[in-house]
N, C-alpha and C. Protein backbone atom coordinates (compact mmCIF):
# COMPACT_ATOMS: atom_id res chain seq x y z
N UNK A 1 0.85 -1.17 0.00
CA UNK A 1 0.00 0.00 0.00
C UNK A 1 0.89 1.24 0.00
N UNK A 2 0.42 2.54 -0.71
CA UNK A 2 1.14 3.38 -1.09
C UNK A 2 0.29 4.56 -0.28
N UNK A 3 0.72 5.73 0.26
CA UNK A 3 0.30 7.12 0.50
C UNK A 3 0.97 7.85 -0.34
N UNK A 4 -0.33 8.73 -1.20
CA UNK A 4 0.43 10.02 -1.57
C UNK A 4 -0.45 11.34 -0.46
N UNK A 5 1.35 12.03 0.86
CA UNK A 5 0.79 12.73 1.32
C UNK A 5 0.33 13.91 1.44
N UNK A 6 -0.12 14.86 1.67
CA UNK A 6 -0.49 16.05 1.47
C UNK A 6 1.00 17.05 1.52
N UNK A 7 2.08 16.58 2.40
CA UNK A 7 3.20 16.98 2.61
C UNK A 7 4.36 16.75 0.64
N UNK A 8 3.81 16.17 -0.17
CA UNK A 8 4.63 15.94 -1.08
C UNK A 8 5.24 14.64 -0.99
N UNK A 9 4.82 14.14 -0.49
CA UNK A 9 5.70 12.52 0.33
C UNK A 9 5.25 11.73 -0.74
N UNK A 10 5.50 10.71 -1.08
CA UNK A 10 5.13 9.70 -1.60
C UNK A 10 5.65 8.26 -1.32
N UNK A 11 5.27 7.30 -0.38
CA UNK A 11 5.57 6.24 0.55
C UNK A 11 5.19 5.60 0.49
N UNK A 12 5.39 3.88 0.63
CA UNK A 12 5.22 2.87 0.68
C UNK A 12 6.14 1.50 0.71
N UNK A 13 5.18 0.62 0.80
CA UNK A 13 6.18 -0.60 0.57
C UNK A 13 5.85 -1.60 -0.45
N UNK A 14 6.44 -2.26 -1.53
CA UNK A 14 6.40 -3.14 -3.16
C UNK A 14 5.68 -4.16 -1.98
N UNK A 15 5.06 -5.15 -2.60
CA UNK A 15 4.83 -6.33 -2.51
C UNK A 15 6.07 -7.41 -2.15
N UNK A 16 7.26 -7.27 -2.63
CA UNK A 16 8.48 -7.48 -1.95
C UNK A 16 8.94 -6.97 -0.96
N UNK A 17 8.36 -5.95 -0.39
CA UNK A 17 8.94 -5.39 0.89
C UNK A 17 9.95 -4.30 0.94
N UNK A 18 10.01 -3.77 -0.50
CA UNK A 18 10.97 -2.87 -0.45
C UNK A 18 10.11 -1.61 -0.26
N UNK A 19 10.89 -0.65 0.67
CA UNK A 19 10.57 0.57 1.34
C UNK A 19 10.77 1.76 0.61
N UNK A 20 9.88 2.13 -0.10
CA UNK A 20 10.07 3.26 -1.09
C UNK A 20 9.50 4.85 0.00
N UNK A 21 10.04 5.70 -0.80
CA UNK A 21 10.31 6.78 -0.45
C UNK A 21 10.49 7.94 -1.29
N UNK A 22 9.74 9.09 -1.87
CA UNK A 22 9.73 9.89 -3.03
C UNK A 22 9.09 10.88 -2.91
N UNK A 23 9.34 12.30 -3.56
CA UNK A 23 8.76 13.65 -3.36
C UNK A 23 7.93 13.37 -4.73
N UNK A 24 6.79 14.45 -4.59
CA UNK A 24 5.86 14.11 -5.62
C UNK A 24 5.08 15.26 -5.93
N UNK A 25 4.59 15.78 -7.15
CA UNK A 25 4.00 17.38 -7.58
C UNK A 25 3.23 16.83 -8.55
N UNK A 26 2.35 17.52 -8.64
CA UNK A 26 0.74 17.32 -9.84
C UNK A 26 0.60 18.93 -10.21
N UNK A 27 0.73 18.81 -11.05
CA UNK A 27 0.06 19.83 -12.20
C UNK A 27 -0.80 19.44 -13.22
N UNK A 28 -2.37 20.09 -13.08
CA UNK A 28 -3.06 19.57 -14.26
C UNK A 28 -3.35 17.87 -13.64
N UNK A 29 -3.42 17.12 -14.98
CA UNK A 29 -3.13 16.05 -14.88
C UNK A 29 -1.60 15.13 -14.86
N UNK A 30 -0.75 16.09 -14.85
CA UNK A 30 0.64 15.21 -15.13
C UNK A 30 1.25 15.06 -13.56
N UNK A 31 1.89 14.29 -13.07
CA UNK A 31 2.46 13.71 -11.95
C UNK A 31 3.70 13.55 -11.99
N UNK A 32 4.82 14.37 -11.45
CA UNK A 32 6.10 14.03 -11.32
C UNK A 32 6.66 13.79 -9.93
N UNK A 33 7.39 12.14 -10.13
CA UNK A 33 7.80 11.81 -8.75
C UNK A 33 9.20 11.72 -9.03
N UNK A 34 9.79 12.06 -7.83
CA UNK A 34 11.59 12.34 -8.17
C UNK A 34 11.75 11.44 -6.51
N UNK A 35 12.77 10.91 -7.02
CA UNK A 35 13.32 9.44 -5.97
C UNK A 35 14.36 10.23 -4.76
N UNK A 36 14.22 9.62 -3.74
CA UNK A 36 15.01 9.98 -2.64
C UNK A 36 16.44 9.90 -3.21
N UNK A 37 17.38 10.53 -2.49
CA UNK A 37 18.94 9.94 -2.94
C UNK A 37 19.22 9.13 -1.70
N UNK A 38 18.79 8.13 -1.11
CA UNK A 38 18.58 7.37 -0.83
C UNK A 38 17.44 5.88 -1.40
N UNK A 39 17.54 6.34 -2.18
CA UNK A 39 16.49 5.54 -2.96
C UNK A 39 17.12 4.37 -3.27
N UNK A 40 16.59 2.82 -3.04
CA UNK A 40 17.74 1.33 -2.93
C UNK A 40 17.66 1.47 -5.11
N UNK A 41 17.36 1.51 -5.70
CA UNK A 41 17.24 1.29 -7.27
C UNK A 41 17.60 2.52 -7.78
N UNK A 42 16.77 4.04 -7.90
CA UNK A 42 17.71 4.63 -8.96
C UNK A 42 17.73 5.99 -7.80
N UNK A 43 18.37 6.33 -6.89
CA UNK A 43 18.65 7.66 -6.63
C UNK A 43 18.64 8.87 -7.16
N UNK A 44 17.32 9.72 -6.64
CA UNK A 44 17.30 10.50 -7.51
C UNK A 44 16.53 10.88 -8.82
N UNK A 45 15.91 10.06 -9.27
CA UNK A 45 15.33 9.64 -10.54
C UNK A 45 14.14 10.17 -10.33
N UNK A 46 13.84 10.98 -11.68
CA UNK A 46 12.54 11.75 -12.11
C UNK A 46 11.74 11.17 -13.07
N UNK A 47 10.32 10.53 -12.55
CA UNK A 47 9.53 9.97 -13.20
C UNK A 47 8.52 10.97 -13.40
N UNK A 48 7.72 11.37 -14.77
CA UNK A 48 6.84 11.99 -14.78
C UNK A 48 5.82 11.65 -15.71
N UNK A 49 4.87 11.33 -15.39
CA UNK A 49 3.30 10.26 -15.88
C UNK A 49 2.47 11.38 -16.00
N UNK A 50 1.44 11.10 -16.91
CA UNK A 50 0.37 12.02 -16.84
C UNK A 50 -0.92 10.51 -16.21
N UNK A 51 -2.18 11.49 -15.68
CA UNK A 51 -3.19 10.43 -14.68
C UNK A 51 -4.47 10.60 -15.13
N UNK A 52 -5.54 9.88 -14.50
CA UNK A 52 -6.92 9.76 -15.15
C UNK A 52 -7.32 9.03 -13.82
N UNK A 53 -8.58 9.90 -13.32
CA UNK A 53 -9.23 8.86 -12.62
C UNK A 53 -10.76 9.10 -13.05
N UNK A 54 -10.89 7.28 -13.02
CA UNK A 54 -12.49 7.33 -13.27
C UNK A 54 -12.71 6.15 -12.85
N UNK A 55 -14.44 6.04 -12.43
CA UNK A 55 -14.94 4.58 -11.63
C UNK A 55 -13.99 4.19 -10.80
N UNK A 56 -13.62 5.53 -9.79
CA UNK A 56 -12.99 4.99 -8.63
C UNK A 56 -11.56 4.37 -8.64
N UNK A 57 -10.97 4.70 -9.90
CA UNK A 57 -9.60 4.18 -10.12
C UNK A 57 -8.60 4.95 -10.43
N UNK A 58 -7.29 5.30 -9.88
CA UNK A 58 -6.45 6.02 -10.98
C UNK A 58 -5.26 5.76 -11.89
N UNK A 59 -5.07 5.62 -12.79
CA UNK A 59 -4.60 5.34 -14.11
C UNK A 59 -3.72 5.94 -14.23
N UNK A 60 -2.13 5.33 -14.40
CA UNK A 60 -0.62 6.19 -14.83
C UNK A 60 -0.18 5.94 -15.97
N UNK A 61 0.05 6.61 -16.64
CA UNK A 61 0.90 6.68 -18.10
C UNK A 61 1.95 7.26 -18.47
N UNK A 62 2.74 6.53 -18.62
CA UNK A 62 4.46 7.20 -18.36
C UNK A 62 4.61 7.93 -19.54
N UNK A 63 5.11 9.18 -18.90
CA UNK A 63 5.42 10.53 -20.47
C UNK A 63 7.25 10.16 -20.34
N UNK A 64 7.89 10.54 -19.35
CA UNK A 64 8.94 9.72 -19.17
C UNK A 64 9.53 9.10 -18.24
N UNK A 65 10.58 8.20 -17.35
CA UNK A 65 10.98 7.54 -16.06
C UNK A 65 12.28 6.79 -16.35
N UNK A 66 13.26 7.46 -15.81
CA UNK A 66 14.34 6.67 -15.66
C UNK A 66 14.64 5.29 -14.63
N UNK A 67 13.82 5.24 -14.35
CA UNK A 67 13.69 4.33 -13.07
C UNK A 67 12.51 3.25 -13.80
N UNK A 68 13.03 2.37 -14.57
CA UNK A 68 12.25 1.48 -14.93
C UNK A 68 11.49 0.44 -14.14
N UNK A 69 12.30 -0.05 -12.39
CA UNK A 69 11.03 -0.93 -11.93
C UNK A 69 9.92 0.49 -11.84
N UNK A 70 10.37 1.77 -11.51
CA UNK A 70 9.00 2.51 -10.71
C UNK A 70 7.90 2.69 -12.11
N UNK A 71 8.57 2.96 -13.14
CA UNK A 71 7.47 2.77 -14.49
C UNK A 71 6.86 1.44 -14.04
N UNK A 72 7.22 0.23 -13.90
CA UNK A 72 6.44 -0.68 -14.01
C UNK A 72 5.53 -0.86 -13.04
N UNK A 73 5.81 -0.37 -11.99
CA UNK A 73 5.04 -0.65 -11.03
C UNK A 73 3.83 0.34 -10.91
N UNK A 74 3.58 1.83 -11.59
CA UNK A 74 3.05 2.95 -11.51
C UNK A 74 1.91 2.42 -12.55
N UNK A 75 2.47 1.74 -13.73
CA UNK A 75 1.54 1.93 -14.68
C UNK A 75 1.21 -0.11 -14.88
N UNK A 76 1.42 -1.01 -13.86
CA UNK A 76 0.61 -2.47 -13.82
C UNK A 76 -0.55 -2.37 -14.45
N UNK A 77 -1.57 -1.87 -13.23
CA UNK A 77 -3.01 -1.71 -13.28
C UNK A 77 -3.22 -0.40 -12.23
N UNK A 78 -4.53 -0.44 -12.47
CA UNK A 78 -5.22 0.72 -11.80
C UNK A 78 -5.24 0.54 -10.83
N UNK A 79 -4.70 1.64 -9.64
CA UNK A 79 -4.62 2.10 -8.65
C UNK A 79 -5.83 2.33 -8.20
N UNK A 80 -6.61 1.73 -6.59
CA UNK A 80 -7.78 2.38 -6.08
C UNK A 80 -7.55 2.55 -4.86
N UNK A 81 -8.25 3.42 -4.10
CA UNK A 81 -8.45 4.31 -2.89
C UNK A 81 -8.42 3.10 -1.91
N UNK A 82 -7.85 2.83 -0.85
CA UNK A 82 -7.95 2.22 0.42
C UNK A 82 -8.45 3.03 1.45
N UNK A 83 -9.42 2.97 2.32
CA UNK A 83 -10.17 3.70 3.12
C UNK A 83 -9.31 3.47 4.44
């Protein structure tokens, strides 16, 4: 499970257990997340997706991401709200 927080945070942990950690900005619809430099895979790294939410889901589409697991993992499937 992932939080994106009101602070710019962007946190969680993979299904493997790895402990992610990332600053994060929305403009419009586009989403750019830039990686801790501490980050265990790409330090540093600026991913920026444009988003869509509908029927309760939200949808990533990579414009560009140097950090190829976080492309894969952003844009699997649709993301939904945990209460």
């Amino acid at each position: 499970m992932f939080t994106f927080g009101a602070d710019g945070i962007f946190s969680g942990a993979t299904p493997d257990g790895l402990e992610i950690r990332e600053s994060h900005t929305v403009e419009g619809d586009r989403a750019t997340f830039t990686a801790a430099e501490d980050h265990p895979a790409r330090p540093g790294a600026v991913g920026v997706y444009t988003f869509e939410i509908a029927d309760g889901r939200l949808t990533f589409t990579v414009v560009t991401d140097g950090c190829a697991p976080r492309a894969e993992g952003m844009t699997a499937a649709p993301w939904r709200k945990v209460e």
